[in-house]
Protein backbone atom coordinates (compact mmCIF):
# COMPACT_ATOMS: atom_id res chain seq x y z
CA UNK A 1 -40.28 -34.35 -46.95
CA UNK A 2 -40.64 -38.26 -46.21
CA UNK A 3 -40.31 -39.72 -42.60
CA UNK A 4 -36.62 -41.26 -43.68
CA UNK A 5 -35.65 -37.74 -44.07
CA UNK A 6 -37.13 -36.06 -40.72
CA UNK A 7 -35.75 -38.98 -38.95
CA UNK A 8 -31.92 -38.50 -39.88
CA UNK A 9 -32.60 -34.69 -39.24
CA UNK A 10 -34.17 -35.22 -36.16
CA UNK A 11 -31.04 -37.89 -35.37
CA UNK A 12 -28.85 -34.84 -36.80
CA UNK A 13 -30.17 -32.28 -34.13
CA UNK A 14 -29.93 -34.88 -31.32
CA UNK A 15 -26.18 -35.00 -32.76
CA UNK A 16 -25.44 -31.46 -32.69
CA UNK A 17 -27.83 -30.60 -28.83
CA UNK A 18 -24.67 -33.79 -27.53
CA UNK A 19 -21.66 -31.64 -28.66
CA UNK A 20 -23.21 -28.40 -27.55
CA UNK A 21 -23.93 -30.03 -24.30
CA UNK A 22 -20.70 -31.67 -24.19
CA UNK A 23 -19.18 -28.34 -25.53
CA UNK A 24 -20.64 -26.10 -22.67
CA UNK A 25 -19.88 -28.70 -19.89
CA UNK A 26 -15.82 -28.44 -20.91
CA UNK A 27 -16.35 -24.87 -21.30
CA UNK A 28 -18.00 -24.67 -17.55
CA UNK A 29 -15.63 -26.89 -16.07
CA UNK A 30 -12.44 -24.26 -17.85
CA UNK A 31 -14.46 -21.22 -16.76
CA UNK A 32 -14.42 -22.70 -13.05
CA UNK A 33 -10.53 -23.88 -13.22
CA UNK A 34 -9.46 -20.05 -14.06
CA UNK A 35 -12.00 -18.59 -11.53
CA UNK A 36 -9.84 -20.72 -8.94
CA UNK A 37 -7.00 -19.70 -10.38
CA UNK A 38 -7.73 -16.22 -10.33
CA UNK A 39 -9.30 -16.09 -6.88
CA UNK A 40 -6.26 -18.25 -5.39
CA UNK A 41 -3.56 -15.76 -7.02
CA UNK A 42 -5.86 -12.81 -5.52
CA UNK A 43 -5.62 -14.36 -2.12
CA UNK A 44 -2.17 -14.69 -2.11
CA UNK A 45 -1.79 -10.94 -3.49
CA UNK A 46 -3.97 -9.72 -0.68
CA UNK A 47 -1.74 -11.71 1.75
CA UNK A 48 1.35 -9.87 0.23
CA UNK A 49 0.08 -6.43 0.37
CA UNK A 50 -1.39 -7.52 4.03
CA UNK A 51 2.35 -8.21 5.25
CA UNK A 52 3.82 -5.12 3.32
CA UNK A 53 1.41 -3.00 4.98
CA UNK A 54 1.79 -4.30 8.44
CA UNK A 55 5.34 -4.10 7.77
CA UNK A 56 5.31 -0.47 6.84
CA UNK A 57 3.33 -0.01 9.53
CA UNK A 58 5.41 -1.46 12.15
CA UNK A 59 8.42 0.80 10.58
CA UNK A 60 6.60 3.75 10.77
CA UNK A 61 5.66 3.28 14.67
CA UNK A 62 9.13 2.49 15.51
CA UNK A 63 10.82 5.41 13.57
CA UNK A 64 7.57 7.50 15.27
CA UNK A 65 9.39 6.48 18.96
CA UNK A 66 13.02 6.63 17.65
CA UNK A 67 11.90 10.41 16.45
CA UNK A 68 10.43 11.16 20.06
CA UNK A 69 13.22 9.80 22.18
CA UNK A 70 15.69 11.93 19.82
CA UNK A 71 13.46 14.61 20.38
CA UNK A 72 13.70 14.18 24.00
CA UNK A 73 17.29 13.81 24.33
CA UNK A 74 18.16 16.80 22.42
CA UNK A 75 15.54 19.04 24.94
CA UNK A 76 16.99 17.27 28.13
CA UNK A 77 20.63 18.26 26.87
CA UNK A 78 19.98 21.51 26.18
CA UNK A 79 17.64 21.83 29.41
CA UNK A 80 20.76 20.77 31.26
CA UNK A 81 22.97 23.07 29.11
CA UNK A 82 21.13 26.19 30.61
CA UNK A 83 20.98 25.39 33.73
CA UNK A 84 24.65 24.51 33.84
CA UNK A 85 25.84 28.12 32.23
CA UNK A 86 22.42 30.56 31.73
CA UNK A 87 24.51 33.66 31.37
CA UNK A 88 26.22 32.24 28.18
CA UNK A 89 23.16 30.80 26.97
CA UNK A 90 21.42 34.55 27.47
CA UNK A 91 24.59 36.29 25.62
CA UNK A 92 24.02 33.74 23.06
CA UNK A 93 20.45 33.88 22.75
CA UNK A 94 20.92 37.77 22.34
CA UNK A 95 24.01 37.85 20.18
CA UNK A 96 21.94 35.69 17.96
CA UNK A 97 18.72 37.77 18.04
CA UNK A 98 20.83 40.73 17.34
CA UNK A 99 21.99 39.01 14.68
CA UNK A 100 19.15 37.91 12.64
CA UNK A 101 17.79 41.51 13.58
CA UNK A 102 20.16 43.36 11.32
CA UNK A 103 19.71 40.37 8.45
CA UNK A 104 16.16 41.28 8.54
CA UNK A 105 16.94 45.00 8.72
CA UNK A 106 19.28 45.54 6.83
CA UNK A 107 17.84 47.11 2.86
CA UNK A 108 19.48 46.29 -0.52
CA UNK A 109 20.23 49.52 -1.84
């Protein structure tokens, strides 16, 4: 091999180490574009599912205290109810014990 020769493939590889150089600069600077890309549509994702779950949240809390006043009513009515007529709520309370006693008793034949 003469010097002519090792010079133009020595002025070849020079060539070639540019584009690759070139090549993996465009390909660092795409790589680093998508990460942002990526990381800013994760952000806003975790935002949504941040609101969504404080929202759910929030629902659950109120229908939690919407259950527990209901709950409170309904024992303050019927508190009231006894008190206001105990011998009918007695008869009741054993008409429907009786009740439910022969249900339970009672055998297929």
């Amino acid at each position: 091999m003469n010097k002519q020769d090792a010079q133009k493939i020595n002025e070849a590889l020079e060539l070639l180490n540019e584009a690759a150089k070139g090549q993996k600069d465009e390909l660092n600077s795409l790589l680093s574009d998508k990460y942002s890309d990526l990381k800013n549509s994760l952000s806003g994702l975790e935002s949504t599912i941040e609101d969504k779950a404080g929202n759910a949240a929030e629902r659950l809390r109120e229908l939690k205290a919407s259950a527990a006043s209901q709950a409170s009513e309904t024992a303050s009515q019927v508190d009231h109810k006894v008190h206001e007529e105990p011998w009918k709520t007695l008869g009741l309370t054993v008409l429907a014990s009786l009740a439910l006693g022969v249900f339970i008793g009672r055998k297929d034949s």
